[in-house]
Protein backbone atom coordinates (compact mmCIF):
# COMPACT_ATOMS: atom_id res chain seq x y z
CA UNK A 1 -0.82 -7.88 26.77
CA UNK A 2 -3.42 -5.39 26.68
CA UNK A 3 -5.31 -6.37 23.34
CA UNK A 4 -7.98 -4.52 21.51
CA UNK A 5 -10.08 -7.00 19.23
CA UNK A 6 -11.70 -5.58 16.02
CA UNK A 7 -13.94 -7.77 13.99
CA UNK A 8 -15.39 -7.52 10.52
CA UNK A 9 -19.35 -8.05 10.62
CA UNK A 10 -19.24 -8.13 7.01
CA UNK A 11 -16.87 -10.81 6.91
CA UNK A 12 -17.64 -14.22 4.74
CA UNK A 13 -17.09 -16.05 7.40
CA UNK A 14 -20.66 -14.46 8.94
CA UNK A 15 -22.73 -16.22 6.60
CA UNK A 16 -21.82 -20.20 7.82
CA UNK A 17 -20.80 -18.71 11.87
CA UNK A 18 -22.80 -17.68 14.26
CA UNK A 19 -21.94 -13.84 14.92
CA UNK A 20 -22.28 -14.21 18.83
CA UNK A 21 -21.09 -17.14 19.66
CA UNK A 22 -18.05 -16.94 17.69
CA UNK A 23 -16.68 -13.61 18.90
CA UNK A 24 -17.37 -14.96 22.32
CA UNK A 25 -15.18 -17.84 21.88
CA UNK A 26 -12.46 -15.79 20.16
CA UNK A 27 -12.02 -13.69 22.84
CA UNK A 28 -12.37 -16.23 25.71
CA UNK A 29 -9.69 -17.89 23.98
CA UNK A 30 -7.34 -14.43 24.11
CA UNK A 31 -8.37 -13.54 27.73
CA UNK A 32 -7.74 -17.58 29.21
CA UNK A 33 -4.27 -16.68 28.52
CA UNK A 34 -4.06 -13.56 30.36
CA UNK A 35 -4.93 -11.19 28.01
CA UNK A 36 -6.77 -7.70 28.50
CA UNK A 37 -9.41 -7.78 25.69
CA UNK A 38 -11.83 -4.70 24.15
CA UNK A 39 -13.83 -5.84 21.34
CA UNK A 40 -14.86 -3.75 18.76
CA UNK A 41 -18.01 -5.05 16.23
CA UNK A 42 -17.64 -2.87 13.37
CA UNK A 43 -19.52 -2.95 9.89
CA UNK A 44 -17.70 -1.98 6.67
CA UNK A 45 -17.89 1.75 6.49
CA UNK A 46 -16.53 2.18 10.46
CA UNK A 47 -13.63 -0.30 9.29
CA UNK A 48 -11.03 2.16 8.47
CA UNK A 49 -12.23 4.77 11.12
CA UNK A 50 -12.08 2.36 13.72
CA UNK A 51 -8.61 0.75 11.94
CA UNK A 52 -6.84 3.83 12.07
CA UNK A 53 -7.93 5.24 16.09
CA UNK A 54 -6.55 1.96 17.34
CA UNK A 55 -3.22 2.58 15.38
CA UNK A 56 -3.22 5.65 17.48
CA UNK A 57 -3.63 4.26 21.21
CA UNK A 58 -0.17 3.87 22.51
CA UNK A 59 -1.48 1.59 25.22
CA UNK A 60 -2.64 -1.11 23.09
CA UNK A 61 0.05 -3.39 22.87
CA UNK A 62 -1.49 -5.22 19.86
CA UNK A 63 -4.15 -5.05 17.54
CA UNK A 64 -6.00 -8.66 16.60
CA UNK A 65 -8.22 -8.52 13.20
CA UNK A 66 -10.94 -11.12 12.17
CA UNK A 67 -12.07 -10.62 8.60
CA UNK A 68 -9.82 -11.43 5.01
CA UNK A 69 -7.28 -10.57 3.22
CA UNK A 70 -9.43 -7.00 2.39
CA UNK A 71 -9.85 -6.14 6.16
CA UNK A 72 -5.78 -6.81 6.81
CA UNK A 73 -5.11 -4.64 3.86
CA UNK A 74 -7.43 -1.94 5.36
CA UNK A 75 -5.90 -2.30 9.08
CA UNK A 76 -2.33 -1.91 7.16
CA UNK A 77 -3.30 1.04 5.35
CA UNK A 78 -4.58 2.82 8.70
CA UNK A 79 -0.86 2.27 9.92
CA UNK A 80 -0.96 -0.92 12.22
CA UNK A 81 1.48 -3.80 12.07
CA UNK A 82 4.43 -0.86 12.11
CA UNK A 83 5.04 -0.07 15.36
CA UNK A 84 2.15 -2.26 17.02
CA UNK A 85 2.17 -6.06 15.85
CA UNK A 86 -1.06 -6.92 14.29
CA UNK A 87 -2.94 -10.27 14.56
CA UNK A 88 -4.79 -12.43 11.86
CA UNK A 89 -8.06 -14.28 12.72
CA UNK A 90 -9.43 -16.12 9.42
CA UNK A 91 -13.08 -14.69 9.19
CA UNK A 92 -12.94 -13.98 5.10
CA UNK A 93 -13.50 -15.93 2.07
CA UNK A 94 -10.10 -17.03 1.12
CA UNK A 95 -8.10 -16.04 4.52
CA UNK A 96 -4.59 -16.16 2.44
CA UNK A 97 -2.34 -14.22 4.57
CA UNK A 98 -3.76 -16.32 7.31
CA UNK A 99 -2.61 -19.28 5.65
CA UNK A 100 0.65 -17.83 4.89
CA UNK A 101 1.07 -17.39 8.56
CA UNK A 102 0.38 -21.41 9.24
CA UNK A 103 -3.07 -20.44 11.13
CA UNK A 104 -5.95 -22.92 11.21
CA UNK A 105 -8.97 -21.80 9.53
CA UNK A 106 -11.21 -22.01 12.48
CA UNK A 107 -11.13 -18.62 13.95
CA UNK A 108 -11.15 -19.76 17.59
CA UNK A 109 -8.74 -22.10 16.72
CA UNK A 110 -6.21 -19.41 15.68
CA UNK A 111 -6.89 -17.13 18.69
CA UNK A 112 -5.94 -19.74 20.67
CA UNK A 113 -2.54 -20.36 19.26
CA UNK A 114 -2.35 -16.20 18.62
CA UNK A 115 -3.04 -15.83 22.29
CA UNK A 116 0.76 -17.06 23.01
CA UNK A 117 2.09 -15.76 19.71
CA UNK A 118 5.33 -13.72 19.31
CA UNK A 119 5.54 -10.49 17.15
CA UNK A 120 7.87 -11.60 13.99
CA UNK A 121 8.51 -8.97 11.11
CA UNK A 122 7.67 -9.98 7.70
CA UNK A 123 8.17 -8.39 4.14
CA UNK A 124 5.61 -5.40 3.12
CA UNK A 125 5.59 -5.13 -0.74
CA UNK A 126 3.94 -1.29 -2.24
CA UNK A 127 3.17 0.11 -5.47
CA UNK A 128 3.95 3.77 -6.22
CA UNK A 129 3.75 4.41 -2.24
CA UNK A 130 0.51 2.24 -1.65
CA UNK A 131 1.09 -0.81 0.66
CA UNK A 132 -0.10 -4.59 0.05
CA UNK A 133 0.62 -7.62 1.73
CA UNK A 134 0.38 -10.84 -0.90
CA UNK A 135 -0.19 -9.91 -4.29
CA UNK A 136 -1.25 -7.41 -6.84
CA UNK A 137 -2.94 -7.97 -10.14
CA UNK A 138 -3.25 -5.86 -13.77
CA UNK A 139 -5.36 -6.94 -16.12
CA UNK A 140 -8.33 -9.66 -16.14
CA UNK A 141 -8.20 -10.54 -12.85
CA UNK A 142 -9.27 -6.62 -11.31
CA UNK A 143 -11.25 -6.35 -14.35
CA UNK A 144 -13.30 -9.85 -12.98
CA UNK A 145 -13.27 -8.34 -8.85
CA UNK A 146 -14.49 -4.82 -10.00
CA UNK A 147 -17.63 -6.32 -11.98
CA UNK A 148 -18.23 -8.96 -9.22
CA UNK A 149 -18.84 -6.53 -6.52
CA UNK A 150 -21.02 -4.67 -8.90
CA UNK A 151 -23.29 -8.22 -9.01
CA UNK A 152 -22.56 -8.47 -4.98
CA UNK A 153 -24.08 -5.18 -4.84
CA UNK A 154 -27.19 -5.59 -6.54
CA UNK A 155 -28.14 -8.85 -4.40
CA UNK A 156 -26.08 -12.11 -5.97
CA UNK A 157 -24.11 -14.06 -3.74
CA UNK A 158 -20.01 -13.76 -3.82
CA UNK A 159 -19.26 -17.22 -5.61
CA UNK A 160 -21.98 -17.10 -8.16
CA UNK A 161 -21.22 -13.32 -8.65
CA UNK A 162 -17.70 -14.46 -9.31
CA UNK A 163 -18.10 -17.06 -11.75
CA UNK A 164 -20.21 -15.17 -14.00
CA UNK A 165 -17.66 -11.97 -13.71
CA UNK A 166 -15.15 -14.13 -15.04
CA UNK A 167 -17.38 -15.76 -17.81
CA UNK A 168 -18.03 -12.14 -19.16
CA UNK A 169 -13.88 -11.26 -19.14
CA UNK A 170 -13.32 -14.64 -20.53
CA UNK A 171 -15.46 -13.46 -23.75
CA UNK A 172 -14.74 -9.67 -23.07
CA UNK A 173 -10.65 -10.97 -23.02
CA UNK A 174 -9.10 -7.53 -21.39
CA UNK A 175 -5.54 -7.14 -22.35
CA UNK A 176 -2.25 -5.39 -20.69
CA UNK A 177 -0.15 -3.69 -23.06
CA UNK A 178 2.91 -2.35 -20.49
CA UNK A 179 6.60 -2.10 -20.24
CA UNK A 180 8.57 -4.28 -17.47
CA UNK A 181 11.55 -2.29 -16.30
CA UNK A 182 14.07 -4.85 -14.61
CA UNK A 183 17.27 -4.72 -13.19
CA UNK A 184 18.11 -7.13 -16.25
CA UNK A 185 16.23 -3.98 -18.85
CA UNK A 186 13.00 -3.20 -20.56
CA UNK A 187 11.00 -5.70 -21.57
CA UNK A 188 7.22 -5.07 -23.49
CA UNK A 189 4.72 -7.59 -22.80
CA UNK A 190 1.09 -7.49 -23.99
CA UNK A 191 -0.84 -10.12 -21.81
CA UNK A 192 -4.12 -10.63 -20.36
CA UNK A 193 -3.04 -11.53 -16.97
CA UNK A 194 -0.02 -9.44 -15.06
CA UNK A 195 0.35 -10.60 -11.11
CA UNK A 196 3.28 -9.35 -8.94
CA UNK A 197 3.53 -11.07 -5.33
CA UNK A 198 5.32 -9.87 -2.09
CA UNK A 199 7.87 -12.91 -1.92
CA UNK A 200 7.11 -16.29 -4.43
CA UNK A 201 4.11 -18.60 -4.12
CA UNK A 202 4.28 -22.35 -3.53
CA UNK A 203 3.82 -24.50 -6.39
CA UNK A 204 0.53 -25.93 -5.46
CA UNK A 205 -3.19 -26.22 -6.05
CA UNK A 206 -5.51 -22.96 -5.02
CA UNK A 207 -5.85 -21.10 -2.96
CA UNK A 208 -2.32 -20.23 -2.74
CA UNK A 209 0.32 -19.72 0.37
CA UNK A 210 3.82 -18.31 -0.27
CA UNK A 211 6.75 -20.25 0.18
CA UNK A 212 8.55 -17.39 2.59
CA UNK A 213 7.60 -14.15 4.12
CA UNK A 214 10.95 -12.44 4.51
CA UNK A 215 13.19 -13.51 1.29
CA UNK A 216 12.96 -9.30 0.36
CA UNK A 217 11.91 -10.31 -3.26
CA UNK A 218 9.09 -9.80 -5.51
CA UNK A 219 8.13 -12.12 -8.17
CA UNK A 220 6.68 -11.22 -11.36
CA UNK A 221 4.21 -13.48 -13.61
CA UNK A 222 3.52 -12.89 -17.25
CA UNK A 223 0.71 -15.04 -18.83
CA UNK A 224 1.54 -15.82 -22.50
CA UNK A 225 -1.47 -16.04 -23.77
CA UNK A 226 -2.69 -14.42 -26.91
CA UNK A 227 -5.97 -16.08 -27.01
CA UNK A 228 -8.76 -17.57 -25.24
CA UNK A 229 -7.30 -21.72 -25.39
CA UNK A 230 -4.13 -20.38 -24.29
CA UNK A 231 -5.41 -18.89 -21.01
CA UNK A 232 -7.94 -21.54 -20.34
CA UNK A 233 -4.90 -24.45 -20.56
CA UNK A 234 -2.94 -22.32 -18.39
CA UNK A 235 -5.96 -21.82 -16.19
CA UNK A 236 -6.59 -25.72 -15.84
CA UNK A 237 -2.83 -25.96 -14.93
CA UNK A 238 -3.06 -23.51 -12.02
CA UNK A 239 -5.49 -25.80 -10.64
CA UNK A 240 -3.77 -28.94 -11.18
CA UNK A 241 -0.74 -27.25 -9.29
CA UNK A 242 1.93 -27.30 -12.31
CA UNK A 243 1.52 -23.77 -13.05
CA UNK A 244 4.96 -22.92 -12.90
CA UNK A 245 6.31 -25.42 -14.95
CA UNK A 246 3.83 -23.92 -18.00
CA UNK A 247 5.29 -22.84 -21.02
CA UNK A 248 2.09 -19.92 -20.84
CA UNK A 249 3.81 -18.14 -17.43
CA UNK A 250 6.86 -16.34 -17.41
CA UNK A 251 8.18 -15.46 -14.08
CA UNK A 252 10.86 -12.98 -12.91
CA UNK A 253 12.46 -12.23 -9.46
CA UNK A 254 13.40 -8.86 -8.81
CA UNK A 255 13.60 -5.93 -5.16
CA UNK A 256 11.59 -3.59 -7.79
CA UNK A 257 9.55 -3.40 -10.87
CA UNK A 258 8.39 0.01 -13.01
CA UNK A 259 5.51 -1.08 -15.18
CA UNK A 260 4.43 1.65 -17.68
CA UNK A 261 1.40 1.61 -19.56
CA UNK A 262 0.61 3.19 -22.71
CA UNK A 263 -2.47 4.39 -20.76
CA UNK A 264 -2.57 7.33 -18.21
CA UNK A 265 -4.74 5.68 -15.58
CA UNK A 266 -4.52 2.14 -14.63
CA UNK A 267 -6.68 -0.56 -12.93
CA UNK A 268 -4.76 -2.81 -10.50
CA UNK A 269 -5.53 -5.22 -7.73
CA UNK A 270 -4.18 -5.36 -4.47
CA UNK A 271 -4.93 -7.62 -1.88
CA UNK A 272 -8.24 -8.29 -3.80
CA UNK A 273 -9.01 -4.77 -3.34
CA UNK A 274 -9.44 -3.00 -7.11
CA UNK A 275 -7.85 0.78 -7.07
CA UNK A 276 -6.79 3.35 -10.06
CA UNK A 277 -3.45 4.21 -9.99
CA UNK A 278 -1.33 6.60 -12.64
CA UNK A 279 1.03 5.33 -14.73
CA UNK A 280 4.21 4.34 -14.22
CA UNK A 281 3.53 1.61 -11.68
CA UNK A 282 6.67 1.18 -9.11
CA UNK A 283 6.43 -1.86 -7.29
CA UNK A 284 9.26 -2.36 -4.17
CA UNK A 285 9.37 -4.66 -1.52
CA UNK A 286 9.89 -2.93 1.80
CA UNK A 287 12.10 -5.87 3.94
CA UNK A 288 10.74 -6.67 7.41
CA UNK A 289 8.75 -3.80 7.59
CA UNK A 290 5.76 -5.55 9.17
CA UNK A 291 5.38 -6.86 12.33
CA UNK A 292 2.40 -9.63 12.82
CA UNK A 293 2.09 -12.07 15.58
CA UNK A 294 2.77 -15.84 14.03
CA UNK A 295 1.87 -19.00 16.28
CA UNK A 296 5.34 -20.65 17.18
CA UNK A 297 4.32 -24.05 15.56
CA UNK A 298 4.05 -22.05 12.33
CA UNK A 299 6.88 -22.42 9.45
């Protein structure tokens, strides 16, 4: 195949690897298979540019992108992994779509095994139009992203930056006051933490991997928790692994969702990526309507 290789400099994976060396292996391990490679380096304001003229070259046969779950969500919204399959290489933070995809977490690694991959169509989920791949979020959870990459901006380091976001929501304790509209009705939920994923997660310990990629569902997760004790509990249980077994989650199945907020403008994650979107929220899942390559070994 005639492969064009775009990586991420700005990925997390940068500050343990060695930038050189580890594209070089990546893409010796894509061309000892046969492969015609053209590497791109790009920093974070080319990403999308660069994303979205590489969705337009009809020769390319596929597109392979090293970065996280932010960079896949960018190469999506430029309009690959329609037509032309799109390729994972774990070079973020988390790397949870590469982990849904059974990919080791050394990127060479996973070129290797993508480098005799086959294209396999997966679920797409979207809210009011707006594509994501794993999850989206309402609530505490944006709230905690948006003020970390404030931090990140003026100098701290991601993990630190993290922990004290979430610190100052934990005291701050923003709420979500919407309407669920289900197949089964309406249903009004105030709640501090709202997340919607594209097919159901695994009942295990963070980070998380989905159980299927193609089941055409949605689930939806409602903390109950009034108060601060409440959400901690069901924090410590999320980490033990018994999450869904928690008398502080509710969780419903369903193709589509409307969430309306009493609020015009609403703050919602997707993908880890924080947006503002108008209210009501439609969330669908869009079967099958991505194509990625997936290592045969992989579930």
């Amino acid at each position: 195949m005639r492969l064009a290789l775009v990586i991420n400099r700005s990925a997390g994976s940068f500050r343990a690897l060695p930038l050189d060396a580890t594209i070089a292996g990546i893409t010796a391990a894509l061309t000892a298979a046969g492969h015609g490679v053209e590497t791109h380096l790009v920093g974070r304001r080319d990403l999308a540019r660069t994303l979205s003229a590489m969705a337009g070259r009809g020769e390319l046969d596929a597109v392979v992108i090293g970065g996280g779950d932010g960079t896949i969500l960018t190469a999506v919204l430029a309009g690959l992994g329609r037509d032309k399959p799109l390729g994972i290489l774990p070079l973020g933070s988390l790397n949870l779509f590469a982990r849904d995809l059974g990919l080791p977490l050394d990127p060479i690694e996973a070129a290797r095994l993508l480098s005799t991959a086959q294209a396999t169509r997966i679920d797409l989920a979207e809210v009011n139009g707006l594509p994501f791949t794993i999850w989206a979020s309402m609530g505490m959870h944006p709230w905690i992203v948006r003020r970390r990459d404030h931090l990140q901006r003026d100098g701290m380091r991601k993990w630190r930056a993290m922990v004290l976001a979430a610190l100052r929501a934990f005291r701050r304790y923003p709420m979500v006051d919407v309407t669920l509209g289900l197949k089964e009705g309406s249903l009004a939920v105030k709640t501090p933490m709202l997340f919607i994923t594209n097919n159901a997660w695994k009942e295990q310990k963070p980070p998380l991997s989905r159980e299927a990629l193609d089941t055409g569902t949605l689930e939806i997760h409602v903390a109950e928790c009034s108060g601060r004790l409440a959400l901690l509990r069901l924090v410590i249980e999320a980490f033990l692994g018994h999450w869904r077994a928690s008398r502080r989650l509710t969780t419903f199945t369903a193709e589509e969702v409307r969430v309306t907020s009493r609020k015009h403008r609403v703050m919602v994650s997707l993908d880890g990526e924080v947006t503002i979107l108008n209210s009501p929220l439609v969330f669908k899942v869009r079967p099958k309507a991505l194509s990625v390559l997936i290592p045969a070994r992989a579930p």
